[in-house]
Protein backbone atom coordinates (compact mmCIF):
# COMPACT_ATOMS: atom_id res chain seq x y z
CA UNK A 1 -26.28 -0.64 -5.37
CA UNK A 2 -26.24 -2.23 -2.45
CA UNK A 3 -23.42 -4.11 0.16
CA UNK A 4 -24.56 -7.76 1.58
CA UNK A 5 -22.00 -8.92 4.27
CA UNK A 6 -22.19 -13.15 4.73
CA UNK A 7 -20.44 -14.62 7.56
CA UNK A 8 -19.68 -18.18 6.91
CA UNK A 9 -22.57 -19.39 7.74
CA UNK A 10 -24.67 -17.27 5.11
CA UNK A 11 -21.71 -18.19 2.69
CA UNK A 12 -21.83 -21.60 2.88
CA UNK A 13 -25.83 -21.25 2.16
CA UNK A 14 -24.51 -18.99 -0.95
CA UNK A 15 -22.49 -21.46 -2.31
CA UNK A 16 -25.10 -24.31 -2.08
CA UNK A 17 -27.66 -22.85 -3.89
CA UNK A 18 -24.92 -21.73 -6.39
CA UNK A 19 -24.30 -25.19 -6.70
CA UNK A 20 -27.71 -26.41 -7.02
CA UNK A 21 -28.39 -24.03 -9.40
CA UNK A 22 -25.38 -24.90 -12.10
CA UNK A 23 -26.37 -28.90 -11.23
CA UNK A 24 -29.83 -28.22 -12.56
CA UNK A 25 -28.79 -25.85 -15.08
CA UNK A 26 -26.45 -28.71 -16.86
CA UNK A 27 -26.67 -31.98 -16.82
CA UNK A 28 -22.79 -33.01 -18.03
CA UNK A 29 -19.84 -33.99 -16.52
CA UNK A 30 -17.14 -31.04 -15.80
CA UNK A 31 -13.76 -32.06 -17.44
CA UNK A 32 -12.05 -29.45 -15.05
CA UNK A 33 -12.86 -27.23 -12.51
CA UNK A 34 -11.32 -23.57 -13.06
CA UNK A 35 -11.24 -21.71 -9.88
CA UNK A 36 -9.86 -18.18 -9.64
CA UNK A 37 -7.32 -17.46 -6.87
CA UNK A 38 -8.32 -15.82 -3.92
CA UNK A 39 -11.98 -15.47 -3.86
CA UNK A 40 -12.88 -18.13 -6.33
CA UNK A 41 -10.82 -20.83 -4.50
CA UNK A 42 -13.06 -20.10 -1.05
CA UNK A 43 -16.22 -20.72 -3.45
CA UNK A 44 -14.92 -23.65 -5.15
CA UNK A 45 -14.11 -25.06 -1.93
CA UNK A 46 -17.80 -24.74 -0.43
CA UNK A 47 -18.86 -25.26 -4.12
CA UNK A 48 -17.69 -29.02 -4.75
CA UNK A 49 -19.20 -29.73 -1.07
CA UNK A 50 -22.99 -29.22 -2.62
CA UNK A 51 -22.27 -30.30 -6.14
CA UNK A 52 -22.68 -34.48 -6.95
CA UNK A 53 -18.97 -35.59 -6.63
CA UNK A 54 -19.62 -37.72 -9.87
CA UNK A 55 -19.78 -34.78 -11.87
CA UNK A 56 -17.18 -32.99 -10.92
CA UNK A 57 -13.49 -33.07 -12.84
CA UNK A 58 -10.42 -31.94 -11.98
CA UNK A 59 -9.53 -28.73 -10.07
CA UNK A 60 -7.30 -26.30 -10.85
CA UNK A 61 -6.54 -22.77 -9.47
CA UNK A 62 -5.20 -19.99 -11.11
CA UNK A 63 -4.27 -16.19 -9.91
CA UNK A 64 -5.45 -13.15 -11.29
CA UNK A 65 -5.92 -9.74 -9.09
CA UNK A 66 -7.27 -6.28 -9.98
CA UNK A 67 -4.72 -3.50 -8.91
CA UNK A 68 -7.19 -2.10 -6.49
CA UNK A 69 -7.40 -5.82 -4.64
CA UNK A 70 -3.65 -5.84 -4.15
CA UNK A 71 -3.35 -2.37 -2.75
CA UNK A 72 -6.48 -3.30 0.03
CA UNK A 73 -3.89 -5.71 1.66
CA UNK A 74 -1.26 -5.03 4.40
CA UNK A 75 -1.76 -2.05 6.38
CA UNK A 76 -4.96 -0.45 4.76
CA UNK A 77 -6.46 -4.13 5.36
CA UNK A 78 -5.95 -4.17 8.97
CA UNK A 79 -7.50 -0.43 9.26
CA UNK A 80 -10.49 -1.41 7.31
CA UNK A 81 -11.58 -3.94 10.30
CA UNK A 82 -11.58 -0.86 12.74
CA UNK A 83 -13.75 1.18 10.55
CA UNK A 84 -18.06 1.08 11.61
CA UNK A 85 -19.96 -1.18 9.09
CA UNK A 86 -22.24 2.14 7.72
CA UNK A 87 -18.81 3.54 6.51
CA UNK A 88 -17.29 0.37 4.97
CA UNK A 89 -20.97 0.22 2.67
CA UNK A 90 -20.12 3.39 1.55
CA UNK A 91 -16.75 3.23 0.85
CA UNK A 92 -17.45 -0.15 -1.20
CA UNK A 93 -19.97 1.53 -3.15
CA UNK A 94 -17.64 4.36 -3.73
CA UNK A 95 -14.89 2.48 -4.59
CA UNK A 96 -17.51 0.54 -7.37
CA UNK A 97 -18.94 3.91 -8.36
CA UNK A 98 -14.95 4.94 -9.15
CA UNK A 99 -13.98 1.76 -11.07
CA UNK A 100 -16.74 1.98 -13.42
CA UNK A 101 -16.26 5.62 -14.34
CA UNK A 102 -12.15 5.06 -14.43
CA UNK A 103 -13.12 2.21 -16.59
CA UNK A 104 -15.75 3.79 -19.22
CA UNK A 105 -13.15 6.35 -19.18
CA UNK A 106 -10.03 5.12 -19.90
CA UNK A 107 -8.89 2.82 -23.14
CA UNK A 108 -8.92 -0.92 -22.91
CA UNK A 109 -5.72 -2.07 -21.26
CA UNK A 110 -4.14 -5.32 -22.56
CA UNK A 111 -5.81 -8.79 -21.55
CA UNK A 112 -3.58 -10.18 -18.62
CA UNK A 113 -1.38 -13.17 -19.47
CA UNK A 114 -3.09 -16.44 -18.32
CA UNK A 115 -0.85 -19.51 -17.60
CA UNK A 116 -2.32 -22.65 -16.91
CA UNK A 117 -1.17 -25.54 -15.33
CA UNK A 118 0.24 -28.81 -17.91
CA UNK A 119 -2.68 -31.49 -16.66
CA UNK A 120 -5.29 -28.25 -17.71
CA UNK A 121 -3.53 -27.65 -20.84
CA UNK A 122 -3.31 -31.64 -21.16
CA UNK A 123 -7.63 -31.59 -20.62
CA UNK A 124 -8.16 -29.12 -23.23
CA UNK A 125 -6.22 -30.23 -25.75
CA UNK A 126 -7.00 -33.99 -25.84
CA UNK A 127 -10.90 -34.15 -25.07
CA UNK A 128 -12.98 -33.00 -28.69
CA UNK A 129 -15.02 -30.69 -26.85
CA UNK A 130 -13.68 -30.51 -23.35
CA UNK A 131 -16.22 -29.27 -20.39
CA UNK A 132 -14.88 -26.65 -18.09
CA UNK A 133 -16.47 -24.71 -15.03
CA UNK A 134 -15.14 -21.54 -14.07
CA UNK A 135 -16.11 -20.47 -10.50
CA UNK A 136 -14.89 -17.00 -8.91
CA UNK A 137 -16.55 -14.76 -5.68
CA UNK A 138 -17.62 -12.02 -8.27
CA UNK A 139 -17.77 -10.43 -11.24
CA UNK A 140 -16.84 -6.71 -11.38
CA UNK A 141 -15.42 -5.44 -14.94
CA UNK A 142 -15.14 -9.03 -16.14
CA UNK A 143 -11.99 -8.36 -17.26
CA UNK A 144 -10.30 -11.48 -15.14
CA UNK A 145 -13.06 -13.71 -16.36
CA UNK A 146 -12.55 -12.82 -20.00
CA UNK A 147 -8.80 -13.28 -19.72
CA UNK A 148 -8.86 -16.97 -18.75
CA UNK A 149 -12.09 -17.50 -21.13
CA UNK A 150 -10.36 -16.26 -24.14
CA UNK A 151 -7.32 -18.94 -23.07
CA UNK A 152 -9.31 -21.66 -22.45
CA UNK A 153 -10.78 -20.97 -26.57
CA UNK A 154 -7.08 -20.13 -27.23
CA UNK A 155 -6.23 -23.76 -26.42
CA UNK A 156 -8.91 -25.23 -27.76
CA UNK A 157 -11.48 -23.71 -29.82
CA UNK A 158 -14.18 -26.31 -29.32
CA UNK A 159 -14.20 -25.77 -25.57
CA UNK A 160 -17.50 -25.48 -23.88
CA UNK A 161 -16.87 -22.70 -20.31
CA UNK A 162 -19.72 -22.21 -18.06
CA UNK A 163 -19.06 -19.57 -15.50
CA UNK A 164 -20.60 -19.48 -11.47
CA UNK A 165 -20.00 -16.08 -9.52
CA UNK A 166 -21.80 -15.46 -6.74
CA UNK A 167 -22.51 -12.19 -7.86
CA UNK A 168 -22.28 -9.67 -11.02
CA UNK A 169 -21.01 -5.96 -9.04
CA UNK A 170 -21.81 -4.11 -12.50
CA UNK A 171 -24.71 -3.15 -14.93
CA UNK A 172 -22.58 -4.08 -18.46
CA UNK A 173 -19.35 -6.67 -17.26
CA UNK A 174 -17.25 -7.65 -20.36
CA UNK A 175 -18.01 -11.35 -19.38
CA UNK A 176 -21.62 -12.46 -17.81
CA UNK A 177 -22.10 -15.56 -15.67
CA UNK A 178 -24.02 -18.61 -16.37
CA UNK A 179 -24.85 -19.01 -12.94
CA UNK A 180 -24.94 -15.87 -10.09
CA UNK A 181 -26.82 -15.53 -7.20
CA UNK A 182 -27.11 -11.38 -7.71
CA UNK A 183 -26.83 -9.64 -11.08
CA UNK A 184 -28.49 -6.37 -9.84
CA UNK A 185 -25.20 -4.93 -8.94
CA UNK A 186 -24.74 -5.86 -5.52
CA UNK A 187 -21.76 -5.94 -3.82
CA UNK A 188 -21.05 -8.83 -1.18
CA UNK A 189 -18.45 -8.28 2.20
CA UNK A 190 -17.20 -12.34 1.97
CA UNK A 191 -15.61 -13.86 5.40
CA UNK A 192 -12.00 -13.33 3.75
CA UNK A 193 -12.59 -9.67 2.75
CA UNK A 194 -10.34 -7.30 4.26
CA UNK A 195 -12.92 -5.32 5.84
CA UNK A 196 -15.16 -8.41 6.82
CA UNK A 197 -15.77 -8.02 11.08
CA UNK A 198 -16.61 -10.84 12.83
CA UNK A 199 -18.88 -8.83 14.82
């Protein structure tokens, strides 16, 4: 395992080859555009910037946070920017290390509830076999991913999802990617992470 910090330069070059990579994985049109709020909105943004325009549908954004991400903001957040980059590393791949045992350990908890916007729900239900892109900053347990996945199917059964991540942070996710960057279990420090130094 392994921790690669991008500053925005380095992301932006992320996201374009993400982009090229989906554009000449599949030729069709997106219906819509499923980004996944916070992470996932920074890549869609950088995302659409790289991908042709003409084949690219309508955006939406919807919100869905681990515990663990909530309780890294406020207080611990501002700490983690004071802390020397060798310790960060290894407190990331700690924290990775944790979450997979906690979760081979413990019993499934209950799919999150998913609610999508009207026009979405609008997409999916009047298109035969409606296109959709989800794009998020990672995968970790793929339990966010396979939450708004089994929606979209929910809504429409026909439904074709292709999923872009910049990278896959475990060996065995619930949900794989379509399109990543880094499936060897690498963990990336993004310009909006809470322990991200500009220096």
């Amino acid at each position: 395992m392994q921790v690669v910090t991008l500053n925005p330069i380095d992301f932006e070059e992320h996201t374009r080859r993400l982009a090229k990579s989906v554009e000449d994985g599949t030729g069709c049109r997106f219906d819509a555009i499923v980004a996944v709020r916070r992470g996932g909105s920074f890549v869609c943004d950088s995302f659409c910037r790289y991908f042709p325009v003409e084949r690219l549908g309508e955006r939406f954004d919807v919100t869905l946070q681990r515990p663990s991400t909530k309780r890294k903001e406020g207080k611990v957040g501002l700490l983690l920017r004071h802390l020397p980059r060798p310790l960060l590393d290894a407190m990331r791949i700690a924290e990775a290390s944790m979450l997979s045992i906690i979760k081979q350990l413990k019993r499934p908890s209950p799919a999150p509830t998913v609610l999508f916007p009207d026009r979405l729900t609008d997409i999916l239900t009047r298109r035969d076999r409606p296109e959709i892109l989800v794009i998020d900053d990672a995968i970790d347990s793929g339990d966010t991913l396979a939450a708004i996945v089994e929606t979209l199917k929910l809504t429409n059964p026909d439904v074709s999802v292709s999923i872009a991540v910049i990278t896959e942070t475990t060996s065995r996710p619930r949900i794989r990617a379509d399109y990543t960057l880094y499936r060897n279990r690498t963990l990336i420090r993004f310009p909006w992470s809470n322990d991200y130094k500009k220096n």
